[in-house]
C-alpha atoms as a PDB file:
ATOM      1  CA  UNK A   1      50.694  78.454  44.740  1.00  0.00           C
ATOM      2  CA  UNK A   2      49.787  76.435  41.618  1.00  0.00           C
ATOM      3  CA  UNK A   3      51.369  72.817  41.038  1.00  0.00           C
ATOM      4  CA  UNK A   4      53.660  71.806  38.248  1.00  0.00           C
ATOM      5  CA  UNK A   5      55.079  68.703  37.665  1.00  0.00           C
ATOM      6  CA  UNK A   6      58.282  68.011  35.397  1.00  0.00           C
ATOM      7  CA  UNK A   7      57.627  64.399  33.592  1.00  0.00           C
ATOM      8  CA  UNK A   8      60.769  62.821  34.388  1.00  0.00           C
ATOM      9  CA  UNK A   9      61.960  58.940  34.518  1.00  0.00           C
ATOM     10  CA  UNK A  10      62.789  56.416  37.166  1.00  0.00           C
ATOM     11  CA  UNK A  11      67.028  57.164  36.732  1.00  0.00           C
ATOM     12  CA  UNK A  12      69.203  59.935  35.497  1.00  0.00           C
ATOM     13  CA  UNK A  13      72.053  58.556  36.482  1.00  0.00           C
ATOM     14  CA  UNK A  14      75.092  59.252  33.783  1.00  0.00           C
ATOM     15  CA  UNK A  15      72.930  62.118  32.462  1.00  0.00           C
ATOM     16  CA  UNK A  16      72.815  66.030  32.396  1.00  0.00           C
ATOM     17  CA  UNK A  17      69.757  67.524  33.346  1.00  0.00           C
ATOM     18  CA  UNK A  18      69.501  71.744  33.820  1.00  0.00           C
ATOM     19  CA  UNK A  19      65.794  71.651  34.948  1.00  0.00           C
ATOM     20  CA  UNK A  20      66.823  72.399  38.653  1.00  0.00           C
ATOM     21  CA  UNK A  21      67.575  76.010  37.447  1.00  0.00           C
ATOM     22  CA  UNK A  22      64.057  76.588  36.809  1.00  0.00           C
ATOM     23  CA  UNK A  23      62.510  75.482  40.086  1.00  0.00           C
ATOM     24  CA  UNK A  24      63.867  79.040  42.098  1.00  0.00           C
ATOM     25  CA  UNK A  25      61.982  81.476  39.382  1.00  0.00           C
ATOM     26  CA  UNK A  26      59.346  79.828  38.985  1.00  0.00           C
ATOM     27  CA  UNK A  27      58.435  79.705  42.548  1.00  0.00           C
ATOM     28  CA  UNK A  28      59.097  83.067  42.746  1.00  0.00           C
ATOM     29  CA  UNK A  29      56.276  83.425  40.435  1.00  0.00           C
ATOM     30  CA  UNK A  30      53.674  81.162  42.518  1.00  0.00           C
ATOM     31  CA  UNK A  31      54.249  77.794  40.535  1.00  0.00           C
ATOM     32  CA  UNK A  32      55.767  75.002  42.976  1.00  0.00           C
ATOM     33  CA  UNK A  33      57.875  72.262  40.771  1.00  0.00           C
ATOM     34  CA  UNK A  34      58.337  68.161  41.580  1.00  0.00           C
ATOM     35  CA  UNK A  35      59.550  66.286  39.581  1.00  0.00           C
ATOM     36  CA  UNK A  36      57.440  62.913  38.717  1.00  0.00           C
ATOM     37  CA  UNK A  37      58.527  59.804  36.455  1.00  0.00           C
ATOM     38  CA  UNK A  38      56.577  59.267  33.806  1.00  0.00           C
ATOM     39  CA  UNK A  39      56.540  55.388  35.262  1.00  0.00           C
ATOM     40  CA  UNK A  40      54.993  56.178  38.394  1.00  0.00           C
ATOM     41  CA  UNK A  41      51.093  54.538  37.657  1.00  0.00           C
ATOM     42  CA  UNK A  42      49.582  55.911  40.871  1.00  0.00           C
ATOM     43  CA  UNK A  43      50.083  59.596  40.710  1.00  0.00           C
ATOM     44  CA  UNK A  44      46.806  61.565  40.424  1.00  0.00           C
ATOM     45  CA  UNK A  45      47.743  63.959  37.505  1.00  0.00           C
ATOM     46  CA  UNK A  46      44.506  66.079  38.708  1.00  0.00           C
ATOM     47  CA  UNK A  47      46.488  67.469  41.583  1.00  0.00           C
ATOM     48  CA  UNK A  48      48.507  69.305  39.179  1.00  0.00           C
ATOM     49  CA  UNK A  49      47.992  72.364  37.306  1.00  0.00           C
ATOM     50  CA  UNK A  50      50.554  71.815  34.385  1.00  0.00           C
ATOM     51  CA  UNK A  51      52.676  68.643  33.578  1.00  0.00           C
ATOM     52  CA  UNK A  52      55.955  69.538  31.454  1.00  0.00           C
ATOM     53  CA  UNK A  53      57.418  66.619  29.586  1.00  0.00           C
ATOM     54  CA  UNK A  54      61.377  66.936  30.483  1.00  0.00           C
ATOM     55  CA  UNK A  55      63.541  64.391  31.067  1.00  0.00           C
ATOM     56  CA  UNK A  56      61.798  60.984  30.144  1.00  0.00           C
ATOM     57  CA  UNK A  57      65.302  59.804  28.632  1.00  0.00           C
ATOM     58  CA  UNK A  58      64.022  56.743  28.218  1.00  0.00           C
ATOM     59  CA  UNK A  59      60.658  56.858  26.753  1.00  0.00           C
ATOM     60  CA  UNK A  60      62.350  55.377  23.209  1.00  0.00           C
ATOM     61  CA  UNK A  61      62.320  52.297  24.663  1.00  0.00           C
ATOM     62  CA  UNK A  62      59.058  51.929  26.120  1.00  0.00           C
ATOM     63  CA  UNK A  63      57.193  54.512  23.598  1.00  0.00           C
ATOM     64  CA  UNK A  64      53.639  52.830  23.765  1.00  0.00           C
ATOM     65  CA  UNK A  65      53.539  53.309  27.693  1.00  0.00           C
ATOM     66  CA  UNK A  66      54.499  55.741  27.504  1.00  0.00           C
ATOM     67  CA  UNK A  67      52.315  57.593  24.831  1.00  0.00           C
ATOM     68  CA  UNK A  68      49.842  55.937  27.353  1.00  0.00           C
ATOM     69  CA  UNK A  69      51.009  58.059  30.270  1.00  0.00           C
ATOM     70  CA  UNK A  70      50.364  61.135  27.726  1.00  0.00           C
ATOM     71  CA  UNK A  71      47.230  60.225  27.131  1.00  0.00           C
ATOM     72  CA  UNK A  72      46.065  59.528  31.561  1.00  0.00           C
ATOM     73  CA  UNK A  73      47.569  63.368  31.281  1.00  0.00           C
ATOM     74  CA  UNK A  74      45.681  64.771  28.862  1.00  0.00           C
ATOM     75  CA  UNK A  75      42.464  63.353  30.097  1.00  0.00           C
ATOM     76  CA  UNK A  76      42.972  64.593  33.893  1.00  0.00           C
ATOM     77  CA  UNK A  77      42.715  68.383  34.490  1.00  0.00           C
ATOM     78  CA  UNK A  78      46.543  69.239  34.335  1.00  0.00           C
ATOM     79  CA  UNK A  79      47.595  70.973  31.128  1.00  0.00           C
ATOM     80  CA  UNK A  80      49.947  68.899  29.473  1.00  0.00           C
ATOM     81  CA  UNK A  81      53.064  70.513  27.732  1.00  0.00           C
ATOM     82  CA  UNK A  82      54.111  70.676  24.865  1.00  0.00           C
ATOM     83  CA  UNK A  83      50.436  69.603  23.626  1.00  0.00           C
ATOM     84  CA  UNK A  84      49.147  65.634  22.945  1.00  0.00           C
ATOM     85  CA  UNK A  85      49.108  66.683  19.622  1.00  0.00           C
ATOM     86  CA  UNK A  86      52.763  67.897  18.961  1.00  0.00           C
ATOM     87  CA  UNK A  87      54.319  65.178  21.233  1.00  0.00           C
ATOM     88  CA  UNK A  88      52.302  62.317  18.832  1.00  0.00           C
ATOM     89  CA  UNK A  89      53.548  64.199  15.633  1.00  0.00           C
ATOM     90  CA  UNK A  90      56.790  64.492  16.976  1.00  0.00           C
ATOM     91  CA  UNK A  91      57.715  61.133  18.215  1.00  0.00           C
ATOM     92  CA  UNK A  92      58.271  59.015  15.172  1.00  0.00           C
ATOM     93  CA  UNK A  93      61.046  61.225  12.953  1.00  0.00           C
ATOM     94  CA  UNK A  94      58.908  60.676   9.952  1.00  0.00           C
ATOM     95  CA  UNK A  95      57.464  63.962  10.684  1.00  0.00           C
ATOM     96  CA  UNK A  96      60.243  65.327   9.051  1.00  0.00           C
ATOM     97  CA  UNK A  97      58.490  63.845   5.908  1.00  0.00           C
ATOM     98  CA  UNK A  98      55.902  66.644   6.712  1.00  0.00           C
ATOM     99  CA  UNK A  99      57.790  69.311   7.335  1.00  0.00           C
ATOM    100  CA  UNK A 100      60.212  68.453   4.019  1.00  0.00           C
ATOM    101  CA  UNK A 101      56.371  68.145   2.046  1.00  0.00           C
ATOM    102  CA  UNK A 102      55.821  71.830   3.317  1.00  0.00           C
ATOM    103  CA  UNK A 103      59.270  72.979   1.712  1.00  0.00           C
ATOM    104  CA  UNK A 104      61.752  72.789   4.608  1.00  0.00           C
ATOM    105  CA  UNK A 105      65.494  71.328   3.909  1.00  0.00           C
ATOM    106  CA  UNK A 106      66.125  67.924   5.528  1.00  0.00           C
ATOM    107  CA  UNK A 107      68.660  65.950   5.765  1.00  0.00           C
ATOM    108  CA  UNK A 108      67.674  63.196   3.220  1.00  0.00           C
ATOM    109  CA  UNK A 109      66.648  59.736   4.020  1.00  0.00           C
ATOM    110  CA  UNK A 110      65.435  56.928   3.421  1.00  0.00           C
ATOM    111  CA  UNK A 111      62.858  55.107   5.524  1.00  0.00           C
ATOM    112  CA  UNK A 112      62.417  51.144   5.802  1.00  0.00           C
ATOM    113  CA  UNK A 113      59.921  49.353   8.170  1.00  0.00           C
ATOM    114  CA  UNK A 114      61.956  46.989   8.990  1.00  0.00           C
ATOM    115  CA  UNK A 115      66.181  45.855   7.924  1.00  0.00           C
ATOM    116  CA  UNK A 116      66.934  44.804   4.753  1.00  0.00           C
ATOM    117  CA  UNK A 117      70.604  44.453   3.761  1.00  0.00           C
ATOM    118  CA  UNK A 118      70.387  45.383   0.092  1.00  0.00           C
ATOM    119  CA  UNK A 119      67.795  48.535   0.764  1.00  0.00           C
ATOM    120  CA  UNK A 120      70.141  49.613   3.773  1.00  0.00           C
ATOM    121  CA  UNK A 121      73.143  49.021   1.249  1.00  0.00           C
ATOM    122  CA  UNK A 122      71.582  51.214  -1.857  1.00  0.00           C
ATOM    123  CA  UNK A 123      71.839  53.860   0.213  1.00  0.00           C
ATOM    124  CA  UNK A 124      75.412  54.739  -0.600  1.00  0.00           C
ATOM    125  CA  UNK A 125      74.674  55.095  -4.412  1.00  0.00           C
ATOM    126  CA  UNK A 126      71.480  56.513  -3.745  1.00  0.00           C
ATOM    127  CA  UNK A 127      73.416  59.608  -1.597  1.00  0.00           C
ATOM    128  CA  UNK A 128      76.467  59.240  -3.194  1.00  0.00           C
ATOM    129  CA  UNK A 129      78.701  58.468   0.336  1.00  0.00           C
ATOM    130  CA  UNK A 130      80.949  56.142   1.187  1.00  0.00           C
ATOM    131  CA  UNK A 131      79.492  56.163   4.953  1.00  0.00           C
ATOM    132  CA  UNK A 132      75.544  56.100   6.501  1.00  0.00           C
ATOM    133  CA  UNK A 133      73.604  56.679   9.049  1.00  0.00           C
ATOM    134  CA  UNK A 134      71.519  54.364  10.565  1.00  0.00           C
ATOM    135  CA  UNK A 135      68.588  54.975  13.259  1.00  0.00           C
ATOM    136  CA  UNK A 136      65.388  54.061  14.310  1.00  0.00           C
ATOM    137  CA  UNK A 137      62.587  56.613  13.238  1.00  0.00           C
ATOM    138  CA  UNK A 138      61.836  56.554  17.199  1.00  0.00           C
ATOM    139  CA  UNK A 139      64.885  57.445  19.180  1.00  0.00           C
ATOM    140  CA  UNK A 140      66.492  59.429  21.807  1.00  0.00           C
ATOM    141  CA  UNK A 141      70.344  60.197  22.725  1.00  0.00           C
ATOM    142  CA  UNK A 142      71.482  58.709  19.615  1.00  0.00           C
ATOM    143  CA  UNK A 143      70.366  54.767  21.080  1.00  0.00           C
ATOM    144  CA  UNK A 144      70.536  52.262  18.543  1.00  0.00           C
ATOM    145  CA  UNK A 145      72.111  55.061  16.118  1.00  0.00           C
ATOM    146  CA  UNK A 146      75.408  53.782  13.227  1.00  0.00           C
ATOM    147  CA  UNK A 147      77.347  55.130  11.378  1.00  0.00           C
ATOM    148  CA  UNK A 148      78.366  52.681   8.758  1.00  0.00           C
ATOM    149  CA  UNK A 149      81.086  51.948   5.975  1.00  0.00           C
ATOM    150  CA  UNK A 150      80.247  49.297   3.392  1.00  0.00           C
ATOM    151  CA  UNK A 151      82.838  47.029   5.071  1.00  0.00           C
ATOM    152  CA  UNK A 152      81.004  47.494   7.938  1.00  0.00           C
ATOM    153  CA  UNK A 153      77.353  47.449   6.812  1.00  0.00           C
ATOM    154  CA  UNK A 154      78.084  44.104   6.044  1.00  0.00           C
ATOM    155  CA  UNK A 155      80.149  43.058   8.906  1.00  0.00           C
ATOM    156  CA  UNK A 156      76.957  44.201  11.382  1.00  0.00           C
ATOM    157  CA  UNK A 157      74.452  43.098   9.181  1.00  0.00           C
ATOM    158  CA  UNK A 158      73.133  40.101  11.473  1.00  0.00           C
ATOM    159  CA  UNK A 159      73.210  42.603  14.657  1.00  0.00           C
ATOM    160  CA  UNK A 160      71.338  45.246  12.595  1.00  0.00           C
ATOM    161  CA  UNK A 161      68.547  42.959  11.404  1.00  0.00           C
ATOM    162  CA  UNK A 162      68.383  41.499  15.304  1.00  0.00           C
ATOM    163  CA  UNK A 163      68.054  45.068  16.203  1.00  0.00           C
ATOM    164  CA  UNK A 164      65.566  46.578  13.759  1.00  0.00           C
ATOM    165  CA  UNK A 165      63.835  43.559  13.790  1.00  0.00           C
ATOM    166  CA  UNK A 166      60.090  44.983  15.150  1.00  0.00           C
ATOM    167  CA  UNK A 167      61.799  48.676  14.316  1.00  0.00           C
ATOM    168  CA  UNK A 168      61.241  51.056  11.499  1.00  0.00           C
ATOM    169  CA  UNK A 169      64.533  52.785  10.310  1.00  0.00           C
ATOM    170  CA  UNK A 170      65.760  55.652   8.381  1.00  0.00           C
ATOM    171  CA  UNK A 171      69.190  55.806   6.434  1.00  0.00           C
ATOM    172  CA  UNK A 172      71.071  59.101   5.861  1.00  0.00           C
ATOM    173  CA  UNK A 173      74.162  59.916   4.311  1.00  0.00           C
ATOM    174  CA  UNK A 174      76.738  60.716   6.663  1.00  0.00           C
ATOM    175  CA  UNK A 175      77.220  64.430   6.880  1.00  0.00           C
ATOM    176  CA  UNK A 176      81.238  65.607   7.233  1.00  0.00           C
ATOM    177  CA  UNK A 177      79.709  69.087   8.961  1.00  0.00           C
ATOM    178  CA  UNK A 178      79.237  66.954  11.846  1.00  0.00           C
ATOM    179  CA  UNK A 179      82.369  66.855  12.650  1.00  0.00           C
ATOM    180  CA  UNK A 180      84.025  69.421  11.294  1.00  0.00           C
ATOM    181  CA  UNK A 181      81.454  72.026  11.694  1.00  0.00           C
ATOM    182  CA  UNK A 182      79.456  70.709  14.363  1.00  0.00           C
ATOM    183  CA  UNK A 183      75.446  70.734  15.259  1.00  0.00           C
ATOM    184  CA  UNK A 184      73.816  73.676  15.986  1.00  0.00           C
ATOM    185  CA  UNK A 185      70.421  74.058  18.181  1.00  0.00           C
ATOM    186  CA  UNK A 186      68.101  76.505  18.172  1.00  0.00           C
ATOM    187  CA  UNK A 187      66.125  77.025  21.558  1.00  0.00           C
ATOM    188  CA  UNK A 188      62.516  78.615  21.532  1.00  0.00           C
ATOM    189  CA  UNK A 189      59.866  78.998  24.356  1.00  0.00           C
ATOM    190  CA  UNK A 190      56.529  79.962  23.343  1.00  0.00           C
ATOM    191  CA  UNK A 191      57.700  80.732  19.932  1.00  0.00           C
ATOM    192  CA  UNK A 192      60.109  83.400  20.944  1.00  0.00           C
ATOM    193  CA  UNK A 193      63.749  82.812  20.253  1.00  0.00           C
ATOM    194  CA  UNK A 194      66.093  82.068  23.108  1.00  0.00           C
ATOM    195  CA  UNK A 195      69.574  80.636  22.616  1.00  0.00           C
ATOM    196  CA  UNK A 196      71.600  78.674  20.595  1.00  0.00           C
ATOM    197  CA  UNK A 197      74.526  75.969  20.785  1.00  0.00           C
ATOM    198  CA  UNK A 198      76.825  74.584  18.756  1.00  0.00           C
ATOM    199  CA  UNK A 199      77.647  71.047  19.403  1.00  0.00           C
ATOM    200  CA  UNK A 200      80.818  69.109  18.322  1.00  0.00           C
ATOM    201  CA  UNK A 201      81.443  65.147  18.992  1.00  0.00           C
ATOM    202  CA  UNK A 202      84.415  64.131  20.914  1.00  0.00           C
ATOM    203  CA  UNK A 203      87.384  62.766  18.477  1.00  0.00           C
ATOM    204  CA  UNK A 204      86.927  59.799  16.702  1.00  0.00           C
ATOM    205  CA  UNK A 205      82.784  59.758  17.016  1.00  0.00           C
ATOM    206  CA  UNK A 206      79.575  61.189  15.587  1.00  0.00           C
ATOM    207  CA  UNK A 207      77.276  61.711  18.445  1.00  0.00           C
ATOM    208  CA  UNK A 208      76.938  65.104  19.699  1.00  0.00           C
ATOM    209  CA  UNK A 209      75.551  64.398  23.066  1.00  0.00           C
ATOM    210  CA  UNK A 210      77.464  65.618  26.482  1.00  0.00           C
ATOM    211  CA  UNK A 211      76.048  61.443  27.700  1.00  0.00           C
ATOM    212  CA  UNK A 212      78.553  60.595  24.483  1.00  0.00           C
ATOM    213  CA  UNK A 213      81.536  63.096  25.149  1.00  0.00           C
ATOM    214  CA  UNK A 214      80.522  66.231  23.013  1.00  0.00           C
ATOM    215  CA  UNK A 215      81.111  69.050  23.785  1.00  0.00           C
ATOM    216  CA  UNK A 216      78.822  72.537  23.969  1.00  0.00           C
ATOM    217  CA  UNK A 217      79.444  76.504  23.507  1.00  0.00           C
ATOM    218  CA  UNK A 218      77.013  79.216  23.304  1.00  0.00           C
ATOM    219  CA  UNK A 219      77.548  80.573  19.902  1.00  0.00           C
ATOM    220  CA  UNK A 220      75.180  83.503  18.018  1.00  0.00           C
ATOM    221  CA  UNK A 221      73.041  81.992  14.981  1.00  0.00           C
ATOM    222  CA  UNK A 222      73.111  83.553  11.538  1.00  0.00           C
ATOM    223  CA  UNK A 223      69.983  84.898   9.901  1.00  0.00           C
ATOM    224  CA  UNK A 224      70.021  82.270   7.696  1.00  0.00           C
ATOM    225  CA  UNK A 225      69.862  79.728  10.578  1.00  0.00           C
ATOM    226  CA  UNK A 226      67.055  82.187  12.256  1.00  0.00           C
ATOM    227  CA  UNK A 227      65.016  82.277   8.976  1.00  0.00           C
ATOM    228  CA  UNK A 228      65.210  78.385   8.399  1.00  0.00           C
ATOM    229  CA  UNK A 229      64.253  77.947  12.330  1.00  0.00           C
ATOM    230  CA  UNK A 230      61.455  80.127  11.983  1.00  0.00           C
ATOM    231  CA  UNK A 231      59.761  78.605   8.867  1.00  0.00           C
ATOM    232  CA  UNK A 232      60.349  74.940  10.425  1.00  0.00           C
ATOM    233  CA  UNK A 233      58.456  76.320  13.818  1.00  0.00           C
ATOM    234  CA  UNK A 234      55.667  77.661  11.619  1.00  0.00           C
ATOM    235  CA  UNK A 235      55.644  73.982   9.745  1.00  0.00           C
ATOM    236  CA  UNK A 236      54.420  72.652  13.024  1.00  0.00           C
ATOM    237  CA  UNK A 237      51.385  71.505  13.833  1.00  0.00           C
ATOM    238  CA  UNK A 238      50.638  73.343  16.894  1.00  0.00           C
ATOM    239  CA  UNK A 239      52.814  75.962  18.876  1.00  0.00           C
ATOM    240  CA  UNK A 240      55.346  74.851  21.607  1.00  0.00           C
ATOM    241  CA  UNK A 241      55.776  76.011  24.675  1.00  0.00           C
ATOM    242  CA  UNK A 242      59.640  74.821  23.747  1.00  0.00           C
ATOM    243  CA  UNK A 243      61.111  73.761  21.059  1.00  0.00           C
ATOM    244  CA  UNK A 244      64.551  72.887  19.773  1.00  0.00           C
ATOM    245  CA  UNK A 245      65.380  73.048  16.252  1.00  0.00           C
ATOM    246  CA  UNK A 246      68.717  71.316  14.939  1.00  0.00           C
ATOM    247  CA  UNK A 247      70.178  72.133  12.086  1.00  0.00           C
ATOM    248  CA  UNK A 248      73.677  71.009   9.900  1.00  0.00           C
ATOM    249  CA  UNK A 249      75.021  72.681   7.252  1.00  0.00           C
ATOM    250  CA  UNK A 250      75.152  70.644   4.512  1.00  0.00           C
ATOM    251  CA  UNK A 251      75.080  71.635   0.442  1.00  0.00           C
ATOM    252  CA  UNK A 252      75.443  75.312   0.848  1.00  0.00           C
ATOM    253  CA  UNK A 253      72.406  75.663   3.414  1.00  0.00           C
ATOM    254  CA  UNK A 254      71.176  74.761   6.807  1.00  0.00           C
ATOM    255  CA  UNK A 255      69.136  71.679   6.579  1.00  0.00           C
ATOM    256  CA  UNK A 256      66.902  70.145   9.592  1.00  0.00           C
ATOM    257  CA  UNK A 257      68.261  67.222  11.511  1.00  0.00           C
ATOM    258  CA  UNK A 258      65.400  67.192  14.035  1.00  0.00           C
ATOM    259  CA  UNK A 259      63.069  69.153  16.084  1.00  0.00           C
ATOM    260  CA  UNK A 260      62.745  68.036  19.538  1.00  0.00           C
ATOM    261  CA  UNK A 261      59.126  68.809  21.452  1.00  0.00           C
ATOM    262  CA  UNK A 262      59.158  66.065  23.241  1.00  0.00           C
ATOM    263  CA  UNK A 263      62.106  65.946  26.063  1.00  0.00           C
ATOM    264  CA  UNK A 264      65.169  68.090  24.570  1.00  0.00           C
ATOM    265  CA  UNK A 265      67.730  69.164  27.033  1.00  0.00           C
ATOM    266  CA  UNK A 266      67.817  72.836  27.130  1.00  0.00           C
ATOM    267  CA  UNK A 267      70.888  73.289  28.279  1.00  0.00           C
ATOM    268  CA  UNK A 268      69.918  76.387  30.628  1.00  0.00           C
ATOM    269  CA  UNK A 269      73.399  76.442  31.936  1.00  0.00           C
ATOM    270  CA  UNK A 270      75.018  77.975  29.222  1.00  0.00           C
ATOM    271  CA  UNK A 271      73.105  80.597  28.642  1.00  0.00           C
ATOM    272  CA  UNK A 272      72.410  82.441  32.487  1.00  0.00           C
ATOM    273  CA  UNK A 273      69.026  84.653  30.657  1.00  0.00           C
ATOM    274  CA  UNK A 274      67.937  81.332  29.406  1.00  0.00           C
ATOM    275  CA  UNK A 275      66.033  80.132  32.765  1.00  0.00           C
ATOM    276  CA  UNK A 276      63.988  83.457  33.333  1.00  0.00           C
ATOM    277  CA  UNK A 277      63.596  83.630  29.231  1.00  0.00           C
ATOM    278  CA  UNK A 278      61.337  80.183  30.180  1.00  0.00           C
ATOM    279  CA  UNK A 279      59.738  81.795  33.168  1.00  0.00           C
ATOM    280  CA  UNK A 280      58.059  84.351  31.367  1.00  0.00           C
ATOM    281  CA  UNK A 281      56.755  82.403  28.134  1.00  0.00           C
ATOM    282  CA  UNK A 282      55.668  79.513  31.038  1.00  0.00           C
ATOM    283  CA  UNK A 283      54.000  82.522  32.416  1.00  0.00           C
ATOM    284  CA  UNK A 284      52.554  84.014  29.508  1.00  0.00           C
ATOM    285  CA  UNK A 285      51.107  80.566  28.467  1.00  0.00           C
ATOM    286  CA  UNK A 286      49.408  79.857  31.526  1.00  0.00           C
ATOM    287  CA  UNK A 287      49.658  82.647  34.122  1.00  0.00           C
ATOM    288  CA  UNK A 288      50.958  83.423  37.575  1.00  0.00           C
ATOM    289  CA  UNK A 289      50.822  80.935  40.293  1.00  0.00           C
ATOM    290  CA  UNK A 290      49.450  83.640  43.037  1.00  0.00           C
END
């Protein structure tokens, strides 16, 4: 059988991870699965045939080591997936700079290098809100993510600049379809569609994520979500063997809130087809185990 390894992290604790329903089929098509943290320096990546970057929930907070693990990866014999190249594009959200030069909707933004209270605070007249969001251009399950008043732009201010202080940031308008539309995800493997879920905060917050109390449901995607998915995957700068596009509706079309190569959940519970749908592009991409 060949080896696989899913690029995990030290503790998962609190989180949701569906990667477990993959092991079973793809052993049943010769590929045995372990799962290895991405912190682990002694592991001989050589000894496997194809590393999958999963659940490394934490890389955000330790992204130069962990671009260094990437790189050990890439330079041993294991096929690293998705590619060097998309995970470096994709890990600072400025390349949705690139994709918006190439024509796609974005949500707009504004990026900073580093806090400033009146750039952070010209946001509201520049998007015409009364509330913002406020993120680091490298993040993961919404850490270190506001949403912000003017009140309370000001009333943070000191924690914001303590925060962002060696951070770059990007301000958005706050978008009401978050909450009273929801988020919707798009799920691809090897370029072919797979599923898609809508996913709605919990009352009284913004963050979609099951970690923050949102909640999921398999819902069917418009062509108009389809058609702005498939010009976003077509934007990118190499092909994935997954992908997950999220997109909001905001003025009158579907604009991108991120694409996530890098360590998306793909929530293969809520879909049962979903797990063998990633078997077979895993297995068109790089063969049977036997």
């Amino acid at each position: 059988m060949k080896r696989c390894a899913f690029l995990s992290t030290d503790n998962l604790e609190g989180y949701f991870v569906y990667d477990e329903l993959l092991y079973e089929p793809l052993k049943q098509v010769g590929w045995l699965v372990e799962t290895v943290s991405w912190h682990n320096k002694n592991v001989d990546w050589n000894t496997y045939d194809v590393v999958v970057v999963r659940s490394t929930w934490d890389y955000q907070q330790h992204a130069k080591g962990f671009m260094q693990c990437l790189r050990r990866i890439d330079e041993s014999t294991a096929v690293l997936a998705n590619s060097l190249r998309l995970l470096t594009w994709n890990i600072s959200k400025e390349y949705l700079k690139d994709i918006a030069s190439q024509g796609i909707s974005i949500v707009p933004t504004l990026w900073l290098e580093t806090f400033d209270l009146s750039a952070v605070s010209a946001g509201f007249e520049h998007f015409s809100c009364e509330r913002l969001v406020v993120k680091p251009t490298v993040s993961a399950n919404a850490d270190y993510t506001y949403m912000l008043d003017r009140e309370q732009l000001l009333a943070q201010a000191k924690d914001l600049k303590s925060v962002f202080t060696d951070r770059a940031l990007m301000v958005q308008p706050f978008i009401e379809a978050v909450v009273t539309q929801g988020e919707y995800s798009l799920f691809y493997f090897n370029g072919h569609y797979s599923h898609t879920i809508l996913k709605s905060p919990q009352q009284g917050d913004f963050r979609v994520q099951e970690e923050h109390g949102g909640s999921m449901q398999t819902v069917e995607p418009d062509e108009e979500m389809l058609t702005q998915a498939r010009h976003t995957m077509a934007a990118m700068p190499d092909d994935a063997l997954y992908a997950r596009i999220d997109l909001l509706r905001y003025q009158d079309e579907y604009v991108v809130i991120e694409i996530e190569l890098i360590e998306p959940s793909l929530y293969f519970n809520m879909d049962t087809q979903s797990p063998q749908r990633f078997v077979e592009a895993f297995v068109e991409s790089f063969g049977m185990g036997d």
